[in-house]
PDB file of N, CA and C in Angstrom:
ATOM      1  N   UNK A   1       0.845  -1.177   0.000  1.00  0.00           N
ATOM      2  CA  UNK A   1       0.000   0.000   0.000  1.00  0.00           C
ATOM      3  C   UNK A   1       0.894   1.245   0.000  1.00  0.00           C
ATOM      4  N   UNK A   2       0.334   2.300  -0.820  1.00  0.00           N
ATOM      5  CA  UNK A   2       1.059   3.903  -1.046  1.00  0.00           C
ATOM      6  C   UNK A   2       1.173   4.166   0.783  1.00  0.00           C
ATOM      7  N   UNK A   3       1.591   4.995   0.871  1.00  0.00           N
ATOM      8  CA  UNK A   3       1.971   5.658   2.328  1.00  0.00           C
ATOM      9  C   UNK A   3       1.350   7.545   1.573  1.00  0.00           C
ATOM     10  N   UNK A   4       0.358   7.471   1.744  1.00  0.00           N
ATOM     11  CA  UNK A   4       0.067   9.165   1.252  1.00  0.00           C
ATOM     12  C   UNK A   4      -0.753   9.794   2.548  1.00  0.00           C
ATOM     13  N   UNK A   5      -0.797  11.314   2.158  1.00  0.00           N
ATOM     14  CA  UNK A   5      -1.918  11.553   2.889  1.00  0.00           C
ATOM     15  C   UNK A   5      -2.693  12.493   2.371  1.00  0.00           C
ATOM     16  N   UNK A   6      -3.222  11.714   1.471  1.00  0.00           N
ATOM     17  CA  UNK A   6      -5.068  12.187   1.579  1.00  0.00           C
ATOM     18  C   UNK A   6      -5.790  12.521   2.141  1.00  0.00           C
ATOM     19  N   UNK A   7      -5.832  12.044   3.150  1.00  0.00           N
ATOM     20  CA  UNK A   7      -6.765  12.286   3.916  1.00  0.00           C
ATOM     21  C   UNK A   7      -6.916  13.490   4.853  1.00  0.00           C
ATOM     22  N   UNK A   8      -5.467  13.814   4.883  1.00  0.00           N
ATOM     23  CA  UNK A   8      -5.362  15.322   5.448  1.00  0.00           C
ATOM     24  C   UNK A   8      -5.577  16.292   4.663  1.00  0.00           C
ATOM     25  N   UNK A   9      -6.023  16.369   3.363  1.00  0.00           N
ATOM     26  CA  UNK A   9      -6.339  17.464   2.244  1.00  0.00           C
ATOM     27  C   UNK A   9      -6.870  17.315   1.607  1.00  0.00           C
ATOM     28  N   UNK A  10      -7.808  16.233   1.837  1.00  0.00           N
ATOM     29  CA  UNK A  10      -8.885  15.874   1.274  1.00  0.00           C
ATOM     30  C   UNK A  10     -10.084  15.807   1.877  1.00  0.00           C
ATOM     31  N   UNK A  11     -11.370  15.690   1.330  1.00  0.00           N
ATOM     32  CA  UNK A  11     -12.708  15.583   2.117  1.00  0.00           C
ATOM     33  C   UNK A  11     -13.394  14.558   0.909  1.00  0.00           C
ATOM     34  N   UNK A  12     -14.196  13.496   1.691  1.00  0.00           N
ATOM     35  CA  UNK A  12     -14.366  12.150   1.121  1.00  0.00           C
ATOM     36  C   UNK A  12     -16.149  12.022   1.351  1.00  0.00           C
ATOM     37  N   UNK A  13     -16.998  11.827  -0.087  1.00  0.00           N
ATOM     38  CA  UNK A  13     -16.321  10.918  -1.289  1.00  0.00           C
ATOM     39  C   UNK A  13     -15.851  12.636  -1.771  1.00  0.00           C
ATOM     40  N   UNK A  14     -14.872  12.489  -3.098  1.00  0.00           N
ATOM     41  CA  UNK A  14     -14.672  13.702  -3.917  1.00  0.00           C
ATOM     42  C   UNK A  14     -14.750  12.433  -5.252  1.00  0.00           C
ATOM     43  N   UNK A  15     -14.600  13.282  -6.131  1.00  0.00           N
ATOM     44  CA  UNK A  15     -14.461  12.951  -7.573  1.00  0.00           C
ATOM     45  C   UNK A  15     -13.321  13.481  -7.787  1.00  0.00           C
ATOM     46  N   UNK A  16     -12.080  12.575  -8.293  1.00  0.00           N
ATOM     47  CA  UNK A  16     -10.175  12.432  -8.533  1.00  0.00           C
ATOM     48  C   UNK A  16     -10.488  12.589  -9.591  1.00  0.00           C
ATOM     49  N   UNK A  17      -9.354  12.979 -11.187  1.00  0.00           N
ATOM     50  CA  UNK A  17      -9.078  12.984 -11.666  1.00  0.00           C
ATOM     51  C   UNK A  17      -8.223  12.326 -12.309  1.00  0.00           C
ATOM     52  N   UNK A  18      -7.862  10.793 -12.363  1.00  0.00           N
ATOM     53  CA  UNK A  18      -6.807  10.439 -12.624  1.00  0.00           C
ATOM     54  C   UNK A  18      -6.347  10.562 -14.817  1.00  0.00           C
ATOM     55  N   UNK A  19      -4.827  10.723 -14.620  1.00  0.00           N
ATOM     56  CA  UNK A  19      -4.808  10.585 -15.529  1.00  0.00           C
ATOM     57  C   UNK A  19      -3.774   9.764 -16.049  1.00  0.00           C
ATOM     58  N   UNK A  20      -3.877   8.434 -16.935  1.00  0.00           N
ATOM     59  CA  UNK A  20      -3.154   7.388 -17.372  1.00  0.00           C
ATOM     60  C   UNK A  20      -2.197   7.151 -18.212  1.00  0.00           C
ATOM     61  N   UNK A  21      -0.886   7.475 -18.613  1.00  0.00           N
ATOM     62  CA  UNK A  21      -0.412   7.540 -19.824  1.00  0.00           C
ATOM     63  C   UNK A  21       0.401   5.891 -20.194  1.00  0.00           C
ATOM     64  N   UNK A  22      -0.177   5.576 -21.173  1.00  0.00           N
ATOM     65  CA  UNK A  22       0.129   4.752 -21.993  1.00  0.00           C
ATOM     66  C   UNK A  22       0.731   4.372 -23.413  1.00  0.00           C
ATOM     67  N   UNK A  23       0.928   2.932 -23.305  1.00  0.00           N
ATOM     68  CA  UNK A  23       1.085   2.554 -25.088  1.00  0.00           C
ATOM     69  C   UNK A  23      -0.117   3.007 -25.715  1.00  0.00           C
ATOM     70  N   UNK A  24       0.314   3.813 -27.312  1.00  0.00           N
ATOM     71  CA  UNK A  24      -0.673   3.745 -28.141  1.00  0.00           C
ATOM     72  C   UNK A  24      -1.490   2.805 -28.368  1.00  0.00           C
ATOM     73  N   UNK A  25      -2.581   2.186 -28.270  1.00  0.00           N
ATOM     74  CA  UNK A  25      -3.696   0.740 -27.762  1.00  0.00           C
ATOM     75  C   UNK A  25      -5.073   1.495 -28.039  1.00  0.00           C
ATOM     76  N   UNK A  26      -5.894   0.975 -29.051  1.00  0.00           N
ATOM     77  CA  UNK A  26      -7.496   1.414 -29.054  1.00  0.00           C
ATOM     78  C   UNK A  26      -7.670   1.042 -28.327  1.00  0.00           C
ATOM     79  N   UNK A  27      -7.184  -0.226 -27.326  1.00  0.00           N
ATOM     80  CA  UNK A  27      -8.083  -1.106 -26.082  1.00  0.00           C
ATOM     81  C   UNK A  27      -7.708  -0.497 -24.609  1.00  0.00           C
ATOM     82  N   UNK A  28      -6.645   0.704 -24.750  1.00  0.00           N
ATOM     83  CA  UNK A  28      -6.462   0.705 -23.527  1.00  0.00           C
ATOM     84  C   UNK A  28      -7.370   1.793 -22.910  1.00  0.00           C
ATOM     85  N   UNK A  29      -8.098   3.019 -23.219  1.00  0.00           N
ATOM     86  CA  UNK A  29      -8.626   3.285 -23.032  1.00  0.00           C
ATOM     87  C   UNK A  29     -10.104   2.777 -21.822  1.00  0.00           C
ATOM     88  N   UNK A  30     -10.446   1.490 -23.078  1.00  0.00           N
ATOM     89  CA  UNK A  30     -11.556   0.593 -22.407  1.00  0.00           C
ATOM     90  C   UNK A  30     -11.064   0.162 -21.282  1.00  0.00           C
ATOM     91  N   UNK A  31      -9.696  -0.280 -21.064  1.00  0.00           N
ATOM     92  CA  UNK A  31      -9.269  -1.530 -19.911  1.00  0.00           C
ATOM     93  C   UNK A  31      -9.301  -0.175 -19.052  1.00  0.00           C
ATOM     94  N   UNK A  32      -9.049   0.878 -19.262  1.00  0.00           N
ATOM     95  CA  UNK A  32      -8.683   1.911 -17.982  1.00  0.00           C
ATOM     96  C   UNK A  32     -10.721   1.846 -17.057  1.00  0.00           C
ATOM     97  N   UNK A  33     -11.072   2.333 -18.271  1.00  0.00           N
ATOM     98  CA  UNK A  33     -12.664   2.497 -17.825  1.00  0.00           C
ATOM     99  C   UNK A  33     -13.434   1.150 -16.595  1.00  0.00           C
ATOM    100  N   UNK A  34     -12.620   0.016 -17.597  1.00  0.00           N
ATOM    101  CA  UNK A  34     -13.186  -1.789 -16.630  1.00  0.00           C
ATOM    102  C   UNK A  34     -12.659  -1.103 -15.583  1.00  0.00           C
ATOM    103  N   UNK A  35     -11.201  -0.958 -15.150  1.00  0.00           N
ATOM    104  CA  UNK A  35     -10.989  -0.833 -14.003  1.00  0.00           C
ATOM    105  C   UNK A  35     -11.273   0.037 -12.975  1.00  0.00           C
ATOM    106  N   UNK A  36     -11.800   1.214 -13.422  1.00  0.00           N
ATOM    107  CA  UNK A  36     -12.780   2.300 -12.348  1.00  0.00           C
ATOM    108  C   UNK A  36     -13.972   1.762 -12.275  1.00  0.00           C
ATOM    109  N   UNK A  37     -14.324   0.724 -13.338  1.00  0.00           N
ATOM    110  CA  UNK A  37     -15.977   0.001 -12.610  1.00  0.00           C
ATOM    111  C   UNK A  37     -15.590  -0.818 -11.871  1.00  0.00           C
ATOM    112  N   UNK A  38     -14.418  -1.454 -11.600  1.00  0.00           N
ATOM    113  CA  UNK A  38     -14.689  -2.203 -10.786  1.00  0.00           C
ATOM    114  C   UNK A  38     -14.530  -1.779  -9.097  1.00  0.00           C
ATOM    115  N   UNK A  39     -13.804  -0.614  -9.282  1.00  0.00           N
ATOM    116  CA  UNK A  39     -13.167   0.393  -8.607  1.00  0.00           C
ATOM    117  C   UNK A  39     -14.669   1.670  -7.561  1.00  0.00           C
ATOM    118  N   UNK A  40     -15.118   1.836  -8.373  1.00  0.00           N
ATOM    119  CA  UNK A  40     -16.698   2.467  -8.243  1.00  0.00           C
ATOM    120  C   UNK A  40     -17.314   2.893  -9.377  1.00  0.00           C
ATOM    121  N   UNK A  41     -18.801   1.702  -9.821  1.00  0.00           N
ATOM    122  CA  UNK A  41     -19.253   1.319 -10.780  1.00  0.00           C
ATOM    123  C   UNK A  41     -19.728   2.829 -10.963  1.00  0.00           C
ATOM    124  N   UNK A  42     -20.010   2.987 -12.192  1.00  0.00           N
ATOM    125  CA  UNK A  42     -20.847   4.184 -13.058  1.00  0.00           C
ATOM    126  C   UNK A  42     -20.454   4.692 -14.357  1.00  0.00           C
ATOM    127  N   UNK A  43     -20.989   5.374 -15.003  1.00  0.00           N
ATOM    128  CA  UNK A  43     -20.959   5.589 -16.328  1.00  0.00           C
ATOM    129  C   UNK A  43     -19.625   6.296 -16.349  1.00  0.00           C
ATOM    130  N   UNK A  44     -18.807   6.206 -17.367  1.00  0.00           N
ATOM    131  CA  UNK A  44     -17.486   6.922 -17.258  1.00  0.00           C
ATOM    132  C   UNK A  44     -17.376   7.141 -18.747  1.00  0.00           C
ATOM    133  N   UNK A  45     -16.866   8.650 -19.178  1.00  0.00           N
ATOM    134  CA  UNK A  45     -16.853   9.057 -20.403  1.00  0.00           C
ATOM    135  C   UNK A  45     -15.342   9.330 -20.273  1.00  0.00           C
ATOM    136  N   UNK A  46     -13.879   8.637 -20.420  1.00  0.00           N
ATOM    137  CA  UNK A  46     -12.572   9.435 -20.436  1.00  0.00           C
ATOM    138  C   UNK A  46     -12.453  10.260 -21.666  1.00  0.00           C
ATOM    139  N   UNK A  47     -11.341  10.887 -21.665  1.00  0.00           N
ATOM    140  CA  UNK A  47     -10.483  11.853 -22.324  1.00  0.00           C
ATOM    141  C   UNK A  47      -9.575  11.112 -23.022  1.00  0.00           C
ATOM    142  N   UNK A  48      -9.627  11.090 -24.325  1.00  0.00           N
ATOM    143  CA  UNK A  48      -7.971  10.042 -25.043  1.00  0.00           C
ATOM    144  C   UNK A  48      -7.397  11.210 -25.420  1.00  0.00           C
ATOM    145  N   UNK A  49      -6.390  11.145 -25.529  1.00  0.00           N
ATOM    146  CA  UNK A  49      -5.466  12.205 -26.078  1.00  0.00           C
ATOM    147  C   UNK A  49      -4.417  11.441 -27.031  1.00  0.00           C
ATOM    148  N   UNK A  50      -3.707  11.549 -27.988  1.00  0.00           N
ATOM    149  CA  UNK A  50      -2.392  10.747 -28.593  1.00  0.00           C
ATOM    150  C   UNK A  50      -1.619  11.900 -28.460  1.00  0.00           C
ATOM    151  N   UNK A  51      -0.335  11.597 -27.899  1.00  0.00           N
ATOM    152  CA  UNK A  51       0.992  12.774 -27.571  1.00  0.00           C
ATOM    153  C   UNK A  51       1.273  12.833 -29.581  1.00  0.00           C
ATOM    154  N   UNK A  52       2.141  13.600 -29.556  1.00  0.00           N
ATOM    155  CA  UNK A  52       2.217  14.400 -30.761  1.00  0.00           C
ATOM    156  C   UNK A  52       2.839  13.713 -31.929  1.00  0.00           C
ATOM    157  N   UNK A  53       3.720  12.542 -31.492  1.00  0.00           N
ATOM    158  CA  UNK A  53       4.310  11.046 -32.401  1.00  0.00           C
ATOM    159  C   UNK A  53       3.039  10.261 -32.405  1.00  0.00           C
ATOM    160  N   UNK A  54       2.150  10.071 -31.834  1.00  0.00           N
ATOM    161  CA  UNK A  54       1.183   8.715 -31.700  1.00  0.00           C
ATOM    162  C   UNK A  54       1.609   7.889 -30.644  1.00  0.00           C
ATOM    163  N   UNK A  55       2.862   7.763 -29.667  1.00  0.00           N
ATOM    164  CA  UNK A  55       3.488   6.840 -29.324  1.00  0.00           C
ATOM    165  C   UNK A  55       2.614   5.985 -28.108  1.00  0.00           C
ATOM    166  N   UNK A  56       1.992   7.107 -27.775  1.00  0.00           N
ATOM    167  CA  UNK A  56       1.437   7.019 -26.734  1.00  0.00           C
ATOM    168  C   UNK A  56       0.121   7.417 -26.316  1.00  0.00           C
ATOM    169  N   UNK A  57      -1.016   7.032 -25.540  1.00  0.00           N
ATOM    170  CA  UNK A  57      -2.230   7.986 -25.276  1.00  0.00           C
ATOM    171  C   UNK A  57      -1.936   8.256 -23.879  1.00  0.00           C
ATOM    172  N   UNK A  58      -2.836   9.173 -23.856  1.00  0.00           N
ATOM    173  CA  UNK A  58      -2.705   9.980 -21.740  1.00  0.00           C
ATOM    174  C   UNK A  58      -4.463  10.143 -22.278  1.00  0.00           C
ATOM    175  N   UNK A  59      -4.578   9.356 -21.112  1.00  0.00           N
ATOM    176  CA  UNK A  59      -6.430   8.554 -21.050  1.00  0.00           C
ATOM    177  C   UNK A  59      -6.869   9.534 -19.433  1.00  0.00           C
ATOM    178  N   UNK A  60      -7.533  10.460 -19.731  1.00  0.00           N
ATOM    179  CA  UNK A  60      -8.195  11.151 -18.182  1.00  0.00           C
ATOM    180  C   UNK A  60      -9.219  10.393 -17.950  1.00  0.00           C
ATOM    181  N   UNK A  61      -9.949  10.492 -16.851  1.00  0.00           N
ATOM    182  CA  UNK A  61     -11.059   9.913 -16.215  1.00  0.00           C
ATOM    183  C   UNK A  61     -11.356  10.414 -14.658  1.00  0.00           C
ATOM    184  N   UNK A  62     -12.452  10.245 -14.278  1.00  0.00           N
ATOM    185  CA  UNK A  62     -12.593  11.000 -13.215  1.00  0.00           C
ATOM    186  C   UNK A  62     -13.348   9.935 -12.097  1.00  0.00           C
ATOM    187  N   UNK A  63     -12.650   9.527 -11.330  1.00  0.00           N
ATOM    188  CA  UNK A  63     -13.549   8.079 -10.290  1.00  0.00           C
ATOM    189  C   UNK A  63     -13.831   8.903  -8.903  1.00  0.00           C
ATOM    190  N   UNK A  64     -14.809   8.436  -8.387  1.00  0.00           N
ATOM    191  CA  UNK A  64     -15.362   8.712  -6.985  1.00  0.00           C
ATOM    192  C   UNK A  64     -14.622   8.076  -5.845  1.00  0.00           C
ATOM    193  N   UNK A  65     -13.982   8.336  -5.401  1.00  0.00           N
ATOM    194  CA  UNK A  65     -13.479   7.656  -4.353  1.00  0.00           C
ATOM    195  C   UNK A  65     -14.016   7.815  -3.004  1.00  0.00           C
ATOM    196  N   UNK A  66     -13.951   7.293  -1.923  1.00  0.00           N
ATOM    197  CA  UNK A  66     -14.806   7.631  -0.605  1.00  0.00           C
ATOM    198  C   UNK A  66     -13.483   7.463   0.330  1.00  0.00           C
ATOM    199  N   UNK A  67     -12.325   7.491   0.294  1.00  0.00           N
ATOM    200  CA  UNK A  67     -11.111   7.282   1.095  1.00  0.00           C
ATOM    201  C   UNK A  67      -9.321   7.430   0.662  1.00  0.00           C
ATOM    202  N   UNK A  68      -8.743   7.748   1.596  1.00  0.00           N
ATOM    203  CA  UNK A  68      -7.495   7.568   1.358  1.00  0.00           C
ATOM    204  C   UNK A  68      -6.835   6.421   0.369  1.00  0.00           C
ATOM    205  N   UNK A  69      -7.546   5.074   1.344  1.00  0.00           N
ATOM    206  CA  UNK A  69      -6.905   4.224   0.791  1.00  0.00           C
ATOM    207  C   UNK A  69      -8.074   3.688  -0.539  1.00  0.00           C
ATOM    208  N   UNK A  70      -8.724   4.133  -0.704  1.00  0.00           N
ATOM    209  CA  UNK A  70      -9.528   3.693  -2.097  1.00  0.00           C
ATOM    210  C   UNK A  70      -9.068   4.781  -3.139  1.00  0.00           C
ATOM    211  N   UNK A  71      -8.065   5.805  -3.066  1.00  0.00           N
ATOM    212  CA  UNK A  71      -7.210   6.630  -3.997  1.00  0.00           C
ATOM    213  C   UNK A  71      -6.017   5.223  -4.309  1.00  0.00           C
ATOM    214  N   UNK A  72      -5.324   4.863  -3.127  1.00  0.00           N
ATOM    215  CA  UNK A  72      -4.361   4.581  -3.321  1.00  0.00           C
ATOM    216  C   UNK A  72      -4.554   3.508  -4.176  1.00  0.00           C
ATOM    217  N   UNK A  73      -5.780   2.360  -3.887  1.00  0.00           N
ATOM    218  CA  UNK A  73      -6.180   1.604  -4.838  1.00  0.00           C
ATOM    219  C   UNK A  73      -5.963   1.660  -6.417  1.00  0.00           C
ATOM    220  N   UNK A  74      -6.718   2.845  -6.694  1.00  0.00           N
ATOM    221  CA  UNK A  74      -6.995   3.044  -7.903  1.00  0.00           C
ATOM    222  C   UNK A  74      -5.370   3.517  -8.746  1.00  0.00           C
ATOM    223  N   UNK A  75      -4.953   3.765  -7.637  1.00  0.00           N
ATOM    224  CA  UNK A  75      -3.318   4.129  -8.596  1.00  0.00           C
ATOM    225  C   UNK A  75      -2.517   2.870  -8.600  1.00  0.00           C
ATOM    226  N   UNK A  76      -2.629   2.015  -7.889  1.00  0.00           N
ATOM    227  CA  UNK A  76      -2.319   0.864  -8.402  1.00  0.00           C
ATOM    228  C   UNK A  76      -3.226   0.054  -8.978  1.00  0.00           C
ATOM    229  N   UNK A  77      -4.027  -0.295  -9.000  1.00  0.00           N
ATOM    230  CA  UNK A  77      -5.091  -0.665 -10.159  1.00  0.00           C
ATOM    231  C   UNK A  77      -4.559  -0.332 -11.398  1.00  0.00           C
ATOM    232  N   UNK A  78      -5.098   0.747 -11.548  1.00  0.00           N
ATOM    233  CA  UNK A  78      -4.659   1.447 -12.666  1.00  0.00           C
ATOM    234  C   UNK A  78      -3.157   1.270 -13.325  1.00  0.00           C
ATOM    235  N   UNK A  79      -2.382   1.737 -12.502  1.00  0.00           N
ATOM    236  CA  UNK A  79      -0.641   1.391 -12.792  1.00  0.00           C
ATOM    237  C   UNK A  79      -0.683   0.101 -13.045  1.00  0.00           C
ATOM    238  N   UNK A  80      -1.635  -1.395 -13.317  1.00  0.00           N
ATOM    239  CA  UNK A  80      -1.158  -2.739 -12.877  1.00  0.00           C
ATOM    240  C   UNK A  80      -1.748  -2.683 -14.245  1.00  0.00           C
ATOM    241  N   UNK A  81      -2.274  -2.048 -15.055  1.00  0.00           N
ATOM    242  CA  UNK A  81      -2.509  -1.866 -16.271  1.00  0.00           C
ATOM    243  C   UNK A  81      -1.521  -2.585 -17.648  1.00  0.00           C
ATOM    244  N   UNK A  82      -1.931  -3.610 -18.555  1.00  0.00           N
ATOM    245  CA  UNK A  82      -0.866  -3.534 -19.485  1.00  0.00           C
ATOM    246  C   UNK A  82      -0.392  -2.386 -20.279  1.00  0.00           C
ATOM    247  N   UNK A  83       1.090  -1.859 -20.520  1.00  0.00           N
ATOM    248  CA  UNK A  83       0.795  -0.983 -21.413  1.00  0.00           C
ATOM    249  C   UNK A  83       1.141   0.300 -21.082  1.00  0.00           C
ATOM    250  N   UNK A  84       0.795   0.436 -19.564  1.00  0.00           N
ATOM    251  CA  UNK A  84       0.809   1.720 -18.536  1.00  0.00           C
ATOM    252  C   UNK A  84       1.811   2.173 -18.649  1.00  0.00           C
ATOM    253  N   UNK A  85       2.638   3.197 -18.473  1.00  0.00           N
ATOM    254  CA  UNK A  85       3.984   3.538 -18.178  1.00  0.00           C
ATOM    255  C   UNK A  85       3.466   4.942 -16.925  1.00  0.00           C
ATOM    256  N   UNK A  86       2.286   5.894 -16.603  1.00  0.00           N
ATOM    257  CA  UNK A  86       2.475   6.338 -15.300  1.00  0.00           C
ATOM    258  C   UNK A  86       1.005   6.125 -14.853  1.00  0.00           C
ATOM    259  N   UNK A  87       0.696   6.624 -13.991  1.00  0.00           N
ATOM    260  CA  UNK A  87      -0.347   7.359 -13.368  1.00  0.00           C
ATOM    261  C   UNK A  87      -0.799   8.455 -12.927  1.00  0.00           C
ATOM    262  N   UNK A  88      -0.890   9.932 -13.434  1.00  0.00           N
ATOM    263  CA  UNK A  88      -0.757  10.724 -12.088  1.00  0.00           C
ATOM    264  C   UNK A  88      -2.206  11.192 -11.716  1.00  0.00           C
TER     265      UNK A  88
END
């Protein structure tokens, strides 16, 4: 588990912002989305972006979280991603 603190500058549930950068992948997009449903189910519309070669997409999305450690979740979730190279 992350060692953060959220919870001291944060107020819970909020709606995060995460944003994913990856291999160029039509599928990764989708796999980002599976994993905020499984994370906290609901309709999710992300952001694809392709950096300026194609090399890569940076996929936004915005999940509900209700805790510290259900942030920290989702950044490893997310990071456990094929394909992933960050999270922020």
């Amino acid at each position: 588990m992350l060692n953060t603190t959220f919870d001291e500058v944060m107020e819970f549930p909020n709606s995060c912002p995460f944003k994913v950068i990856g291999d160029a992948d039509d599928t990764l997009a989708d796999r980002v989305v599976a994993v905020a449903q499984q994370l906290a189910p609901g309709d999710y519309v992300p952001t694809v972006k392709a950096s300026s070669k194609g090399n890569y997409y940076s996929i936004t999305i915005r999940i509900t979280v209700t805790s510290k450690e259900h942030i920290e979740k989702a950044y490893e979730d997310l990071a456990a991603i094929e394909g992933v190279k960050r999270v922020l």
